[in-house]
Protein backbone atom coordinates (compact mmCIF):
# COMPACT_ATOMS: atom_id res chain seq x y z
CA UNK A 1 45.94 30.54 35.90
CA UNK A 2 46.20 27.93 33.25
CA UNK A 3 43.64 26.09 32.27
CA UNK A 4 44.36 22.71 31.58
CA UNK A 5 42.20 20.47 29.39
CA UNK A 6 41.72 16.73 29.98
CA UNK A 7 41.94 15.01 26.58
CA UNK A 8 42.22 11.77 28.34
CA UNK A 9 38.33 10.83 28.01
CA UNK A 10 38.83 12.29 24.02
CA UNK A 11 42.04 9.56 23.22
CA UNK A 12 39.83 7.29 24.81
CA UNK A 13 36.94 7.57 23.13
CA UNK A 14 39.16 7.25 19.92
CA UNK A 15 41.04 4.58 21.03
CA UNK A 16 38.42 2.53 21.60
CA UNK A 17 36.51 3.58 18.08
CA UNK A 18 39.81 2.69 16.45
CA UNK A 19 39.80 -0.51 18.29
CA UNK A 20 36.08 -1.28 17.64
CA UNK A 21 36.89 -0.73 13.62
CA UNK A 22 39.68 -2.47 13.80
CA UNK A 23 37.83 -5.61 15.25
CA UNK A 24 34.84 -5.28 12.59
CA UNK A 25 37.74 -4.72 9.81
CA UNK A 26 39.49 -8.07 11.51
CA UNK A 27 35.90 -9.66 11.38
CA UNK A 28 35.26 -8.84 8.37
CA UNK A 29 38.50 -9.84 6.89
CA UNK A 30 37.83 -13.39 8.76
CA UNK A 31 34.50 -13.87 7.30
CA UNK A 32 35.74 -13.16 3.76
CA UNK A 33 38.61 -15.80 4.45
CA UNK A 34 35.69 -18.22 5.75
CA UNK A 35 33.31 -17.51 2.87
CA UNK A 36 36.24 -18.17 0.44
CA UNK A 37 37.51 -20.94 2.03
CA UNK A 38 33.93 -22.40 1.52
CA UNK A 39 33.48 -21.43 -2.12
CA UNK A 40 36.70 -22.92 -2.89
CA UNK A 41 35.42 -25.98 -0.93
CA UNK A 42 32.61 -26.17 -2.73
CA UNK A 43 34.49 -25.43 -5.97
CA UNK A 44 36.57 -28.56 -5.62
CA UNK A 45 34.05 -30.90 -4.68
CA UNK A 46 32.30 -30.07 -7.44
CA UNK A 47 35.60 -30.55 -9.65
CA UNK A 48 36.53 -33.28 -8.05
CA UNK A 49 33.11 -35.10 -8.57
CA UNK A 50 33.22 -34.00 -12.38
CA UNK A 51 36.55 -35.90 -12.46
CA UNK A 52 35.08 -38.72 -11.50
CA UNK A 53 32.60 -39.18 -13.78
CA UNK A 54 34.73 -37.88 -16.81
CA UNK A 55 37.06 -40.68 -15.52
CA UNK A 56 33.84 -43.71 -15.39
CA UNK A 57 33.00 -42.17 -18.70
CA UNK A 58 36.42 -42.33 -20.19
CA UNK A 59 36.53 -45.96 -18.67
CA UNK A 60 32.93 -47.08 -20.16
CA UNK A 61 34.30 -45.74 -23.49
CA UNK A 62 37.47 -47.54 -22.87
CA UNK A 63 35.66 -50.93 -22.56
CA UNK A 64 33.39 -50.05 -25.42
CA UNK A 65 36.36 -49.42 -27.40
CA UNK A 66 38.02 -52.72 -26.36
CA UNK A 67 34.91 -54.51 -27.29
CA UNK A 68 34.52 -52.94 -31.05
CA UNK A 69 38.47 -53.32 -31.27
CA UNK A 70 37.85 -57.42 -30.66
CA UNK A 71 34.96 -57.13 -33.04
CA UNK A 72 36.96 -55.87 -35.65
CA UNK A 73 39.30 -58.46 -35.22
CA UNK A 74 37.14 -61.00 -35.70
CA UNK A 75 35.99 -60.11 -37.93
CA UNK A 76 39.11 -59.05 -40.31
CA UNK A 77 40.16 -63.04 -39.32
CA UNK A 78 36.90 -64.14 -40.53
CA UNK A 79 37.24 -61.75 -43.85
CA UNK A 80 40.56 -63.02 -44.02
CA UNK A 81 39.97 -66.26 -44.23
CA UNK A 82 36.96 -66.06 -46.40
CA UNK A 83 38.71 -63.88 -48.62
CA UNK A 84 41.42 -66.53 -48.98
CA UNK A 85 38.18 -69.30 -49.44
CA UNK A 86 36.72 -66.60 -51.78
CA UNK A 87 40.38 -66.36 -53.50
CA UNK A 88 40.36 -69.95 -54.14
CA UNK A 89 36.90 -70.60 -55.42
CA UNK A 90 36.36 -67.77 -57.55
CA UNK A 91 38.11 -67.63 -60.99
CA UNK A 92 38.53 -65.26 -63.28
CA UNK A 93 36.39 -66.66 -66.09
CA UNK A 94 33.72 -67.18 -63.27
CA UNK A 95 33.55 -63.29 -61.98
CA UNK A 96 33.36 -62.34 -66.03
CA UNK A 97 30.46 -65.16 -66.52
CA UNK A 98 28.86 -63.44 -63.71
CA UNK A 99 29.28 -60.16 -64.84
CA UNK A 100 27.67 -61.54 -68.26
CA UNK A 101 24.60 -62.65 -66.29
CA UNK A 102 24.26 -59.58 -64.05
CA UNK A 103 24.35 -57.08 -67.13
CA UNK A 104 22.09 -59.75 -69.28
CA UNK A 105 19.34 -60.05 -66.95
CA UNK A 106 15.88 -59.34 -67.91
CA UNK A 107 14.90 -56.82 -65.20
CA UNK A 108 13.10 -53.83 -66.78
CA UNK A 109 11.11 -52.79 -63.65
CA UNK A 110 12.33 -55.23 -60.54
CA UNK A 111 16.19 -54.84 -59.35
CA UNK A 112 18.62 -57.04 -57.57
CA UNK A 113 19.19 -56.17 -53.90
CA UNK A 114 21.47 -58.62 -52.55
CA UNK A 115 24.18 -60.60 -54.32
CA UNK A 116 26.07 -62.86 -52.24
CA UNK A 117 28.73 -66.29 -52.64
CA UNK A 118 28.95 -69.04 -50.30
CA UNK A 119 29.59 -72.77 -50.58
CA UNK A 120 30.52 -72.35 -54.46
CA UNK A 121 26.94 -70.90 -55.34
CA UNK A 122 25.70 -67.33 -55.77
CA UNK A 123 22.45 -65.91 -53.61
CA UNK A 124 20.68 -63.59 -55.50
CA UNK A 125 18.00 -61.62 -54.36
CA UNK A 126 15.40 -58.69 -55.54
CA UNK A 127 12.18 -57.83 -56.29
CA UNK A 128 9.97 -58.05 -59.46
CA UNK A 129 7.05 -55.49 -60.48
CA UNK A 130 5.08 -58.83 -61.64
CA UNK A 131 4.71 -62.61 -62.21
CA UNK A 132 5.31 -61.70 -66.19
CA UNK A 133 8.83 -59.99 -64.86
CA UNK A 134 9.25 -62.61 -62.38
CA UNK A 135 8.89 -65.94 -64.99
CA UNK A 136 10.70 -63.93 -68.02
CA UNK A 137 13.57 -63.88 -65.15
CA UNK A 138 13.52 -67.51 -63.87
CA UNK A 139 13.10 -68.62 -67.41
CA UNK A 140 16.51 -66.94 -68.16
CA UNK A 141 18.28 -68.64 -65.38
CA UNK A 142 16.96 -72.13 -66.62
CA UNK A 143 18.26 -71.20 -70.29
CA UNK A 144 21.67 -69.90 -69.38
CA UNK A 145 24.24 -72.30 -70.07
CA UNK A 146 26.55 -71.90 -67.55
CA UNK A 147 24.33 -72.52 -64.70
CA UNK A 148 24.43 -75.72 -63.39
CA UNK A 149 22.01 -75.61 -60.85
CA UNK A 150 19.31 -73.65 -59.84
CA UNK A 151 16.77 -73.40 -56.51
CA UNK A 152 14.47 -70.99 -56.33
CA UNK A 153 14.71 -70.58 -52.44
CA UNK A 154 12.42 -67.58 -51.66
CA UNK A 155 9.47 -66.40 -53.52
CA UNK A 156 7.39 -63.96 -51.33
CA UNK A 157 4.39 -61.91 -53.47
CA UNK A 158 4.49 -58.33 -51.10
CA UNK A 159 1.23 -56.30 -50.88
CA UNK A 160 2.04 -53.76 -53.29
CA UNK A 161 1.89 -56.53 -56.08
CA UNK A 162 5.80 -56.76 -56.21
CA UNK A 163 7.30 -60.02 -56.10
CA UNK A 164 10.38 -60.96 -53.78
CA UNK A 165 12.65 -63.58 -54.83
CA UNK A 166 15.95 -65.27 -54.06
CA UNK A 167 17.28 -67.40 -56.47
CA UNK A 168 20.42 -69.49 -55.70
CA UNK A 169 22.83 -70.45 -58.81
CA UNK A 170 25.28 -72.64 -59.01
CA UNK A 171 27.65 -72.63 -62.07
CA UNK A 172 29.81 -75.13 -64.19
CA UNK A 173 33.12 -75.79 -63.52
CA UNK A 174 35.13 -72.74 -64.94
CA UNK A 175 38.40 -74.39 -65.57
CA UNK A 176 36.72 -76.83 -67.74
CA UNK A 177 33.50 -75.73 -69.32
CA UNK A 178 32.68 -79.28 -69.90
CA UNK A 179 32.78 -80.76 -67.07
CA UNK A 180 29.46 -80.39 -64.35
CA UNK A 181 30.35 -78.82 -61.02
CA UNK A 182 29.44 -81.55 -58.08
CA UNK A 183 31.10 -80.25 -55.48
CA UNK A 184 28.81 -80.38 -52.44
């Protein structure tokens, strides 16, 4: 007699592991799409909300930039049209007499700080080590013939004993020496 063998219960048993694998491989495989999905998600909301404020920064810079760019040009149209006030007023003979003054000054200690023109008269300050400095220097200005006029418009002694001062000059006509300069 034969014996016959039932492998029915066997291909079942297998069947149903391979099915039960195949689920957990298709679960699996559905999480990992999920998961990613998420991450990228995540990824580009993140990206996205770093665009956004790279582009209010870029913006705020923008307007900054606008605003120094309108500075600027106000202030090149009020150099230019200083520098063509300046290019009128100021002669030759006039930057050379000041040059004379500048390089003749009695300072041994003090210093200028600031020179500055405006309104046909020249603002200088700076600072003297002491009163002997400071009156050696003001009686210089009084003696130098081609001031006109002089003011003494800031005298301010500083705690350390040094003296600040701002002297403003105003000098004689330069395109004739002979002449006073009352132009105000």
């Amino acid at each position: 007699m034969k014996t016959a063998l039932n492998l029915l219960p066997w291909r079942l048993e297998q069947h149903q592991q391979h099915s039960r694998q195949g689920l957990w491989q298709l679960g699996l495989f559905i999480g990992l799409i999920f998961f990613t999905y998420l991450g990228l998600a995540q990824y580009e909301q993140y990206y996205q909300q770093q665009y956004v404020e790279q582009l209010q920064q870029k913006q705020h810079v923008e307007l900054q930039l606008n605003q120094v760019e309108q500075k600027i040009t106000q202030f090149q149209q009020r150099l230019q049209h200083n520098g063509k006030q300046s290019a009128v007023e100021i002669s030759a003979d006039l930057v050379e007499t000041l040059f004379q003054l500048l390089t003749t000054l009695p300072l041994e200690q003090g210093e200028l700080t600031h020179l500055q023109f405006s309104d046909r008269q020249f603002t200088l300050q700076g600072i003297t080590q002491n009163q002997t400095e400071f009156e050696q220097l003001h009686q210089f200005f009084k003696q130098y013939p081609p001031i006109n006029k002089l003011k003494l418009s800031q005298f301010a002694p500083q705690s350390d004993g040094r003296l600040q001062f701002e002297f403003q000059l105003q000098f004689v006509n330069m395109e004739n020496p002979n002449a006073l300069d009352d132009t105000e």
